[in-house]
Protein backbone atom coordinates (compact mmCIF):
# COMPACT_ATOMS: atom_id res chain seq x y z
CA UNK A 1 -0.82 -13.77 11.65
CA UNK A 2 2.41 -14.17 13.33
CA UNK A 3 4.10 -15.07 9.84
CA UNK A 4 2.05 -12.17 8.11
CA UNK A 5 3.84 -9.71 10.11
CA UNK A 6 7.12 -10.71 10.50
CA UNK A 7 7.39 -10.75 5.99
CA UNK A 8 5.83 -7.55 6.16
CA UNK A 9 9.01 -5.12 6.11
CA UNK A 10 10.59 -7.77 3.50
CA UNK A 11 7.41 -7.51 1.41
CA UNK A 12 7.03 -3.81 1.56
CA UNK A 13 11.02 -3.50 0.28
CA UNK A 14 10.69 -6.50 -2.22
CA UNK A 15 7.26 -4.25 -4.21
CA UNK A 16 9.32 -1.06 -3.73
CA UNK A 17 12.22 -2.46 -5.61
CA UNK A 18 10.37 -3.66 -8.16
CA UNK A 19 8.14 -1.12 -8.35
CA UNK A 20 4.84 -2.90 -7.58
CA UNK A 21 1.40 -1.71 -5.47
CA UNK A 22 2.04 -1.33 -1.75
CA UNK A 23 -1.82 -1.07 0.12
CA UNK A 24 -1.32 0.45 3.56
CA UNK A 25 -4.02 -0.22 6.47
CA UNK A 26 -3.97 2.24 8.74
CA UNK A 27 -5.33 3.35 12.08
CA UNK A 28 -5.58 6.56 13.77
CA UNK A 29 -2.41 8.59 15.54
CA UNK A 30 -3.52 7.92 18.75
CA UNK A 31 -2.20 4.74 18.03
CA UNK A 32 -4.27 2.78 21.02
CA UNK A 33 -5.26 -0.95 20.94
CA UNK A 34 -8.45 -0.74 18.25
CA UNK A 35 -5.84 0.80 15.78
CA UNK A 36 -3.64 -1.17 16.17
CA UNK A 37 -5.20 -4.43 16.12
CA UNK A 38 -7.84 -3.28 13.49
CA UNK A 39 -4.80 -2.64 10.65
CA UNK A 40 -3.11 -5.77 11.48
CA UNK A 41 -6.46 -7.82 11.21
CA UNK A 42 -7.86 -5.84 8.40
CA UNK A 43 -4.28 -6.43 6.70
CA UNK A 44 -4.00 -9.79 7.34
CA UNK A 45 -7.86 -10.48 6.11
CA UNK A 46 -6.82 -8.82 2.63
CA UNK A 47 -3.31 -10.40 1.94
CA UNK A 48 -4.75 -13.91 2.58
CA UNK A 49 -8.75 -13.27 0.34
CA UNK A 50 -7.44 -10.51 -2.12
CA UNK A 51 -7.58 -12.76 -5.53
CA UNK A 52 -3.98 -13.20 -7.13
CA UNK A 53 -2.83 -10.15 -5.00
CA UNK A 54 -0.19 -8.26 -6.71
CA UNK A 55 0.29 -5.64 -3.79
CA UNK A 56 1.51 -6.54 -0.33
CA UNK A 57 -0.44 -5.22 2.34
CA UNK A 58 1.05 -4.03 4.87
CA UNK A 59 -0.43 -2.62 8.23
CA UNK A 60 1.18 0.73 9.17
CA UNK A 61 0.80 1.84 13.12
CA UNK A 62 0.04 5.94 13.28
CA UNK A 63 3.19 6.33 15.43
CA UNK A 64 6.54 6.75 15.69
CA UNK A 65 8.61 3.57 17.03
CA UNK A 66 9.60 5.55 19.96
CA UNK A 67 6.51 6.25 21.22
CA UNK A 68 5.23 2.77 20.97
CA UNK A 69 6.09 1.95 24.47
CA UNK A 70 3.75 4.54 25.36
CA UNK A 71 0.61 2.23 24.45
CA UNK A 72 1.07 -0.18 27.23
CA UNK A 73 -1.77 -2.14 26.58
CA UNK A 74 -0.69 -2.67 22.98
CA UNK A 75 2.62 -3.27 23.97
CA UNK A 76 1.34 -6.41 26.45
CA UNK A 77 -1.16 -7.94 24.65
CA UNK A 78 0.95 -8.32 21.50
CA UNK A 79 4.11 -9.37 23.09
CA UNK A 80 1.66 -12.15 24.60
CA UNK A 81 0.61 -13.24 21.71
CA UNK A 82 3.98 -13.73 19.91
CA UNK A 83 4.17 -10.61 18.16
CA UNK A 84 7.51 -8.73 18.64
CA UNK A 85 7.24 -4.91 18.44
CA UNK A 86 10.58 -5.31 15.81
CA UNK A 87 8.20 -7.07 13.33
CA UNK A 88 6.14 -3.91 13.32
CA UNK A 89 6.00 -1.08 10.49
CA UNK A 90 5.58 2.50 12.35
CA UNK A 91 4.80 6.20 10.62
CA UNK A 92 7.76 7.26 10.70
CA UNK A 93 9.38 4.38 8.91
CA UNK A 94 7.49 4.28 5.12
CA UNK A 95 7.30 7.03 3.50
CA UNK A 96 4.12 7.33 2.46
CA UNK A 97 4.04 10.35 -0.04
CA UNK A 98 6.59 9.04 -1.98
CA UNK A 99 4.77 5.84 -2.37
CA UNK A 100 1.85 8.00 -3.19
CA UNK A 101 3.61 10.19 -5.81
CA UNK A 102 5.50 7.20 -7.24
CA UNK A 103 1.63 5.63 -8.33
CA UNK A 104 2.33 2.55 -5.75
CA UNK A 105 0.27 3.84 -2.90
CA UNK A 106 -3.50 2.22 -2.29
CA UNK A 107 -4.82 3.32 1.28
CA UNK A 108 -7.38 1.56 3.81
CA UNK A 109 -8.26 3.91 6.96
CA UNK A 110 -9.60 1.91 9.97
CA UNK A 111 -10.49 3.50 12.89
CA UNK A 112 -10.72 7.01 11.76
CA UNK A 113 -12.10 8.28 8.25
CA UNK A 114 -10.68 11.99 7.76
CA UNK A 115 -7.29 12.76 7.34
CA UNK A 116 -5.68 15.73 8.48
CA UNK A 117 -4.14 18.90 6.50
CA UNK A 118 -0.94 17.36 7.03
CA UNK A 119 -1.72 14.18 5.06
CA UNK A 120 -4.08 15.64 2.58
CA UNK A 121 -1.99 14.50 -0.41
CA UNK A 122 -2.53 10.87 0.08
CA UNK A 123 -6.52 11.20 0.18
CA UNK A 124 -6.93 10.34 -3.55
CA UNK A 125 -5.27 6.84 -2.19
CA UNK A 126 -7.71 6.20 -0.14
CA UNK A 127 -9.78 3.12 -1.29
CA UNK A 128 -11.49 2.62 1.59
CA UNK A 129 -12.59 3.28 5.18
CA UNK A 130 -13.53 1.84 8.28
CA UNK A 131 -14.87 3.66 11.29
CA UNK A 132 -16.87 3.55 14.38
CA UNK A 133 -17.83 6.67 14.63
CA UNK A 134 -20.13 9.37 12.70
CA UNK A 135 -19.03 10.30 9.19
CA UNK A 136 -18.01 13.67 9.04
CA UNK A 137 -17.58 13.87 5.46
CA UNK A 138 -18.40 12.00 2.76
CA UNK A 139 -16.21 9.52 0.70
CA UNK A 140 -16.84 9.69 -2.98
CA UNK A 141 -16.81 6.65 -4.97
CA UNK A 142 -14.33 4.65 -5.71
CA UNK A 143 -13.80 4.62 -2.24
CA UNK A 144 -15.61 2.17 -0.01
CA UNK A 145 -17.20 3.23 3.11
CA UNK A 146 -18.14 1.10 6.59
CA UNK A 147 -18.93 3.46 9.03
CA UNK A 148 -21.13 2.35 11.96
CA UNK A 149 -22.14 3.01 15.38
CA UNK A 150 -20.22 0.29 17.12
CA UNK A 151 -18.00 0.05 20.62
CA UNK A 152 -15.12 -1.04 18.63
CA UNK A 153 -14.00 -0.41 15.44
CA UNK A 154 -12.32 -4.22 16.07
CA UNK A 155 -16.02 -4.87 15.91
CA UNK A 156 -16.10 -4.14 12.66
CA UNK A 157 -12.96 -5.94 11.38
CA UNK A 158 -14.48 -8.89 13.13
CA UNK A 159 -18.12 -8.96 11.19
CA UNK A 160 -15.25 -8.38 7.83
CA UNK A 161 -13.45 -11.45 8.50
CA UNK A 162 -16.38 -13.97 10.12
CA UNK A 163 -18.48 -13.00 6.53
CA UNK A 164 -14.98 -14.19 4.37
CA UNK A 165 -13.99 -17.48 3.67
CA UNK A 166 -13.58 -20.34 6.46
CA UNK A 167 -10.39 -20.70 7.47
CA UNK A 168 -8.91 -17.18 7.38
CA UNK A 169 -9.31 -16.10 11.08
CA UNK A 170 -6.56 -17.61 12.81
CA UNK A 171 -6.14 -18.13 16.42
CA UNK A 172 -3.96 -15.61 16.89
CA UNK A 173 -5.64 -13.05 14.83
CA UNK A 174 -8.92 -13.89 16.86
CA UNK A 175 -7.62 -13.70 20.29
CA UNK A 176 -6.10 -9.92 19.32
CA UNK A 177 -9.73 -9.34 18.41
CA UNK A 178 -11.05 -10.64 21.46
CA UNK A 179 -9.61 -8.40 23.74
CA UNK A 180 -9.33 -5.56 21.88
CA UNK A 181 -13.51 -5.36 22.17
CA UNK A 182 -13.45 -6.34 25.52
CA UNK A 183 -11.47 -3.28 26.74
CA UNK A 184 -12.71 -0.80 24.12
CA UNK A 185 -16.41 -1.82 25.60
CA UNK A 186 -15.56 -1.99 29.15
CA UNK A 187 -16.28 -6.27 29.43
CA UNK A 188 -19.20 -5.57 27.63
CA UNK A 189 -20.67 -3.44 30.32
CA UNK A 190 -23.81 -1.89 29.72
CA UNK A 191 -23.18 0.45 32.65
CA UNK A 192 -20.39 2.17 30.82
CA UNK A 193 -22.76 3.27 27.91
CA UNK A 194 -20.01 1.78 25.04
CA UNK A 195 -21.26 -1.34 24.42
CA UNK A 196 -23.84 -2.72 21.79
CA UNK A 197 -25.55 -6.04 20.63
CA UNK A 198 -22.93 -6.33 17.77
CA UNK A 199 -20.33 -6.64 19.94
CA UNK A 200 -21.47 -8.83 21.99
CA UNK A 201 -21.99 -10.65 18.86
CA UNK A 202 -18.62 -10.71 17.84
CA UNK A 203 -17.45 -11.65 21.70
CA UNK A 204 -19.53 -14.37 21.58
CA UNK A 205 -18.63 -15.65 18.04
CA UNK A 206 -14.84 -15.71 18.66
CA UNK A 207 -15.17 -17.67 21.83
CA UNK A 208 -17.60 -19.98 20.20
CA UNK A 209 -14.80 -20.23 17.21
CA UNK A 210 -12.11 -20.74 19.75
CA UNK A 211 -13.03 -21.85 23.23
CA UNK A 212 -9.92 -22.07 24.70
CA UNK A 213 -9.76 -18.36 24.62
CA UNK A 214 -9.41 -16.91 28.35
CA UNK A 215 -12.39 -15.56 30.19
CA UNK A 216 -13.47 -12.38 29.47
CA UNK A 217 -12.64 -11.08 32.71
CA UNK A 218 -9.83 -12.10 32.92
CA UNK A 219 -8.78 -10.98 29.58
CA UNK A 220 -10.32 -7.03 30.70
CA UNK A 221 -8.28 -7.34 33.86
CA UNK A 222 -5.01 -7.87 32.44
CA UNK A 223 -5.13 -5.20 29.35
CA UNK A 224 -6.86 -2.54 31.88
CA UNK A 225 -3.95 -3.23 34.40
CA UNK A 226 -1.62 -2.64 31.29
CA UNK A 227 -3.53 0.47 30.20
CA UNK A 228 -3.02 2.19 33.42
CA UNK A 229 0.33 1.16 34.47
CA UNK A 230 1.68 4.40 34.36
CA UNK A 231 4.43 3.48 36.82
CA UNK A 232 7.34 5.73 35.87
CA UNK A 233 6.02 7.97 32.78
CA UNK A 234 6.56 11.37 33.57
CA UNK A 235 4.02 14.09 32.90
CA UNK A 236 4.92 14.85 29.54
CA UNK A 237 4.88 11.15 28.77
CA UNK A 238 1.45 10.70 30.32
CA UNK A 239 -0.13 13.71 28.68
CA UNK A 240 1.25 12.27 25.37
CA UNK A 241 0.32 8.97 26.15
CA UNK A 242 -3.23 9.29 24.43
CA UNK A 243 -3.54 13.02 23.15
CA UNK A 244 -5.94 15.07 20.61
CA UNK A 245 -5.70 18.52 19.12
CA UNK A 246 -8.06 20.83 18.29
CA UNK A 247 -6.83 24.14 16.63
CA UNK A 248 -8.38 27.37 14.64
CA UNK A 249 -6.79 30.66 13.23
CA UNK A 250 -6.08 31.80 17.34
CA UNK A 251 -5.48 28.70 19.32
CA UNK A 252 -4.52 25.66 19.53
CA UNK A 253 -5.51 23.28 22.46
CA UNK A 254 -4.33 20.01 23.30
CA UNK A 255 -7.01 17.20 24.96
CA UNK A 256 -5.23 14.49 27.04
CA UNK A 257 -6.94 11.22 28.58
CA UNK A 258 -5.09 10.71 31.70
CA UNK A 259 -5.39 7.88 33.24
CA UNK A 260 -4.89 8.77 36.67
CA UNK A 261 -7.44 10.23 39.18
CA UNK A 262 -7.94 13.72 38.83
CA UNK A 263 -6.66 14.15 42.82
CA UNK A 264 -3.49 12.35 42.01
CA UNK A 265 -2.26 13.93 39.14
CA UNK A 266 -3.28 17.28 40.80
CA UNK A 267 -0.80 16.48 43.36
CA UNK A 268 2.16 15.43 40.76
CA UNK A 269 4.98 17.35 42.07
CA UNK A 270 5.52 20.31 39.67
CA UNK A 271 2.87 19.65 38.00
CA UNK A 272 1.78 23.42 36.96
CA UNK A 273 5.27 24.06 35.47
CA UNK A 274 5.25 20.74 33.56
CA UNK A 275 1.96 21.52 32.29
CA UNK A 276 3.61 24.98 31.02
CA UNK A 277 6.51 23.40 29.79
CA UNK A 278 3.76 20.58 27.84
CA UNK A 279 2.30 23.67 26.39
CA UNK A 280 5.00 25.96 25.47
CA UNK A 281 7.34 23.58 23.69
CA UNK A 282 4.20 22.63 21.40
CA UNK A 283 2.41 25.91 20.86
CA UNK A 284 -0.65 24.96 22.58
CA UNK A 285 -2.67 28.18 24.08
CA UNK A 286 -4.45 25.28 26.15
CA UNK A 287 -5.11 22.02 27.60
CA UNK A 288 -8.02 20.06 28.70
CA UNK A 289 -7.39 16.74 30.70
CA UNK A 290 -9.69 14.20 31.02
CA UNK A 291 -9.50 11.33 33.86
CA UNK A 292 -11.59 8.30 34.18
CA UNK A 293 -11.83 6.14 36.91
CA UNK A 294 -14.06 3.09 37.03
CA UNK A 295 -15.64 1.13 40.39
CA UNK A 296 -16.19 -2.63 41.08
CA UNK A 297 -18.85 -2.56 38.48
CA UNK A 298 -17.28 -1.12 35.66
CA UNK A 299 -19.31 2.43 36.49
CA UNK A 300 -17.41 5.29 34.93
CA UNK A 301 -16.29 8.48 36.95
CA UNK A 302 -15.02 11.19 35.02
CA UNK A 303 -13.32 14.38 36.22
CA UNK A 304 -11.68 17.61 33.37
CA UNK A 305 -8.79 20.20 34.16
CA UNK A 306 -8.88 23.02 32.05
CA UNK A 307 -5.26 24.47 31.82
CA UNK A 308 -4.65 28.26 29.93
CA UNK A 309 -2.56 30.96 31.18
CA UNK A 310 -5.19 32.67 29.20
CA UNK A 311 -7.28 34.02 30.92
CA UNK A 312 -9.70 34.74 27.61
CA UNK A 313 -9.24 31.50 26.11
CA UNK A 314 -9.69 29.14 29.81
CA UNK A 315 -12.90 30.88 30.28
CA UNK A 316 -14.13 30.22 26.91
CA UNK A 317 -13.39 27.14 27.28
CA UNK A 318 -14.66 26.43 30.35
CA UNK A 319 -18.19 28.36 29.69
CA UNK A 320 -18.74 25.85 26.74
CA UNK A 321 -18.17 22.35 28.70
CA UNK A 322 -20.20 24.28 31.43
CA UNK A 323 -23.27 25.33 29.37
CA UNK A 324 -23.14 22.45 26.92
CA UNK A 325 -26.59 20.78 26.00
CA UNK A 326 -25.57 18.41 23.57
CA UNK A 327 -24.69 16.53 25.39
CA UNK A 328 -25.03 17.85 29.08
CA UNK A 329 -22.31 17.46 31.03
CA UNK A 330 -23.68 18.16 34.29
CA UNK A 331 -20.45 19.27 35.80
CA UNK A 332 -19.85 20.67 39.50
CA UNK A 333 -16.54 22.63 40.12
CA UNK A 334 -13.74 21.44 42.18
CA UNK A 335 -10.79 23.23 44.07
CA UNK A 336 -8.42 24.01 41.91
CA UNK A 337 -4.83 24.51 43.53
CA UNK A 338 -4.10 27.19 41.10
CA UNK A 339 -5.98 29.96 39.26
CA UNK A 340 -4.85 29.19 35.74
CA UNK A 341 -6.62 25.45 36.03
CA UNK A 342 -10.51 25.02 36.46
CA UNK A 343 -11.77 21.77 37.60
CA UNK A 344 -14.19 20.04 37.62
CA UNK A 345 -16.70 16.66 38.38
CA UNK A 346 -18.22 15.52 35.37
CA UNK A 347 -22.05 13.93 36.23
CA UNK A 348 -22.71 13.20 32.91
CA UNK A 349 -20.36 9.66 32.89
CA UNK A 350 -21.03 8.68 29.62
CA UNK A 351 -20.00 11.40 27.94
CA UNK A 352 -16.39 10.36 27.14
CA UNK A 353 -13.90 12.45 24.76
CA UNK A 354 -15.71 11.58 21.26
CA UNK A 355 -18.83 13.34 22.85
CA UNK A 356 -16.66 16.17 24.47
CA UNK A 357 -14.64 17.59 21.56
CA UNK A 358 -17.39 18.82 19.84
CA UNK A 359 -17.73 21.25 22.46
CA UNK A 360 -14.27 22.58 22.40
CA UNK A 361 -14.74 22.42 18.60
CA UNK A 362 -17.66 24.82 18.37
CA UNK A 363 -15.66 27.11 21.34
CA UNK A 364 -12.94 27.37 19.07
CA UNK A 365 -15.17 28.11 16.23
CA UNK A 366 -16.26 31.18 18.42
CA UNK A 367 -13.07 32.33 18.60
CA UNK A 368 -12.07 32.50 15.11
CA UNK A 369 -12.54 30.21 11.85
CA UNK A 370 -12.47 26.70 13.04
CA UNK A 371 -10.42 24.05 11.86
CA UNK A 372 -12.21 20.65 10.45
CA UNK A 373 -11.79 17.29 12.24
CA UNK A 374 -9.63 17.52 15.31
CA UNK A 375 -5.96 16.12 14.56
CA UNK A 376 -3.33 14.01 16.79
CA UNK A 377 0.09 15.89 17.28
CA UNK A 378 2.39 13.77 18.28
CA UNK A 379 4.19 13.51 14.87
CA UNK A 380 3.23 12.49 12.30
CA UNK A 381 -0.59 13.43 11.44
CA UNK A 382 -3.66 12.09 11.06
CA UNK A 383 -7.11 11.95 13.40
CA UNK A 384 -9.22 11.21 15.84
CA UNK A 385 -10.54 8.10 18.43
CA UNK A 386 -9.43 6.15 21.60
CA UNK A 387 -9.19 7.71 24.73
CA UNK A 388 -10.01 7.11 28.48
CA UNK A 389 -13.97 6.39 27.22
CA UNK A 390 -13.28 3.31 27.10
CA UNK A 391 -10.14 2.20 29.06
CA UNK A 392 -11.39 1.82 33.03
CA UNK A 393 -9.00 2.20 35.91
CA UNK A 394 -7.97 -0.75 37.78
CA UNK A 395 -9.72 0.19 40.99
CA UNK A 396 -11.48 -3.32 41.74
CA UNK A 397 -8.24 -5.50 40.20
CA UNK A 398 -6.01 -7.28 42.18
CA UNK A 399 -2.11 -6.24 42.24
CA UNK A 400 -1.00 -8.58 39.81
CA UNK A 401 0.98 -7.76 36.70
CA UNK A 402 -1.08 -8.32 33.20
CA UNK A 403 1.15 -11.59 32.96
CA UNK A 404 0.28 -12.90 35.75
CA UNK A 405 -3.28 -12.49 35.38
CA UNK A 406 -3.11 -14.26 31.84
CA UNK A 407 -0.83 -17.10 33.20
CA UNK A 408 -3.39 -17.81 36.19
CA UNK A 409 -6.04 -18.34 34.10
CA UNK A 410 -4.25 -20.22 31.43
CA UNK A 411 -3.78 -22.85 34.23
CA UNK A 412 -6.69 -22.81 35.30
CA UNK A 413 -7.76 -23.97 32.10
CA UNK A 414 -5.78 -26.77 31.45
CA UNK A 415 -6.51 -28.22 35.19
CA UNK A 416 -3.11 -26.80 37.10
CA UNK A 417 -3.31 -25.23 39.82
CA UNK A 418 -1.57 -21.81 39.83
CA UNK A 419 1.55 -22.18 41.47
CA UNK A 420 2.71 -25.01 39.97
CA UNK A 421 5.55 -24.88 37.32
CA UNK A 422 5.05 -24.32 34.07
């Protein structure tokens, strides 16, 4: 893996040059750690079975470079396993259409299946698809379509590369697996309503592949600790930091996981005007925040903020999540420090984002003709997944940095106890 990506950028100018077929896997533009990990994997499984390849494949991340250090978790767990962020090919750094409308452009999705208005040009280069989630539309042939109900779409990728040839799943490769479907399904916690028996499957199969692998828990600890360090971001940074749109003829709204306690980031200081500021300088009429927190046992609580100077629009909004059946989200209002935000406690704790924007989806489709799949905004476009459904806070972890947690248990492993030098 490690050699894989670092030829990527010299592969992806050597096919240009010469004119040959660049195939581009591709996550969603939330850009979070099943992305991520799912286009490198899925990448690296096709440039090492595709028959006499005579494209390069090259895994794309959904972002721009400078928002990479957003995705902390990312960030962490490839750094620590010998992947340097310079080695990586971002959005904003291939240009895409003009592959596309030069004939070299061949396109694998993972993660999401529906590209936005934005991208629509490129979806005859779409070969195929990979998703976790329900298919909202369908794929015509010659594309080919793997869309199931799974925690992780790295759960997916896995099943893909265990069913290829021996040999191809590296260590590397596996242990970016590995922990990508341990924090997308909570360590495999039943409690938090992600998890199913296929992922377990695929847990169970990497560590049998490679048992020196770190424990699970320890593994969860470290990338939740590195998901929620949100030491220093400012509240533009953290509202960006894993963000959805939703938008019709009227309105446009803006859906942020936060991963922060509702309480606390009520109490960021100037937080209202921030939130204006968030809003104005991107033409969103609204926002909806979400925040998760998790207990000792991996139990989800979930809060929402509904921000609109609105008046119209916040109480639409709010009336939907309110009276909302499918699912129920049970919710019981909060004090609010201002009148332009409604919160509230969510009882329903299962119902993360994927289960939410529905909602705001059909609200917005009462306000005017409603836009298809939701879309990401940070630039540039594409769809939908991630969020704080499956990223718990680190309530019940001790205050040690992600490193630390990983180094412990690496010497643990090998029979040293863990102070002594390395």
């Amino acid at each position: 893996m490690e050699r894989f990506v670092a030829g990527n950028r010299a592969a992806l100018q050597d096919h240009i040059w010469q004119h040959r077929e660049i195939h581009v896997v591709m996550g969603n533009e939330a850009c979070d750690l099943d992305s991520t990990v799912s286009a490198l994997a899925l990448a690296y499984f096709l440039a090492q079975t595709s028959p006499a390849p005579k494209a390069a494949f090259v895994p794309v991340l959904n972002i721009p470079r400078a928002d990479f250090a957003l995705r902390t978790e990312t960030t962490f767990l490839l750094r620590d396993r010998g992947i340097p962020a310079a080695s990586l090919i971002f959005r904003d750094e291939i240009d895409l259409g003009g592959l596309h409308h030069a004939g070299l452009l061949s396109l694998t999705l993972v993660d999401h299946h529906v590209l936005p208005r934005a991208d629509a040009a490129l979806e005859e280069a779409v070969v195929e698809v990979m998703d976790h989630r329900p298919l909202e539309r369908d794929c015509g042939p010659p594309c080919r379509v793997t869309v199931e109900p799974v925690g992780s779409c790295a759960t997916l990728v896995t099943e893909r590369i265990l069913q290829g040839p021996p040999g191809v799943l590296d260590r590397t490769t596996a242990a970016l697996l590995h922990g990508t479907i341990l924090l997308d399904c909570i360590n495999l916690s039943p409690a938090a309503g992600k998890v199913t028996p296929r992922d377990v499957t695929c847990v169970s199969l990497l560590e049998e592949r490679f048992p020196e692998l770190p424990a699970r828990d320890a593994v969860f600890g470290a990338l939740q600790a590195a998901k929620f360090d949100v030491t220093g971001l400012t509240t533009e940074q953290m509202l960006r930091k894993d963000l959805k749109v939703l938008s019709n003829d009227e309105a446009v709204i803006a859906i942020s996981g936060v991963f922060e306690d509702l309480e606390t980031f009520l109490l960021r200081p100037g937080l209202l005007q921030d939130l204006e500021a968030f809003c104005q300088a991107r033409g969103y009429a609204g926002l909806v925040a979400m925040t998760v927190s998790f207990n000792e046992r991996h139990e989800p609580t979930r809060k929402l903020a509904v921000y609109s100077p609105q008046e119209p629009l916040r109480s639409t909004l709010c009336l939907a999540l309110e009276e909302a059946t499918t699912p129920s989200l049970f919710l019981r209002p909060l004090p609010s420090p201002w009148p332009c935000v409604a919160t509230y406690a969510q009882g329903n704790s299962v119902a993360a984002r994927k289960k939410v924007l529905p909602i705001l989806r059909a609200a917005l489709g009462g306000l005017g003709a409603a836009e298809g799949p939701e879309e990401e905004v940070v630039p540039p476009p594409t769809p939908m997944n991630s969020l704080v459904e499956e990223c718990p806070l680190a309530q019940a972890v001790p205050p040690l940095c992600p490193q630390d947690v990983l180094e412990r248990v690496s010497r643990i492993a090998v029979g040293q106890p863990p102070g002594s030098p390395k």
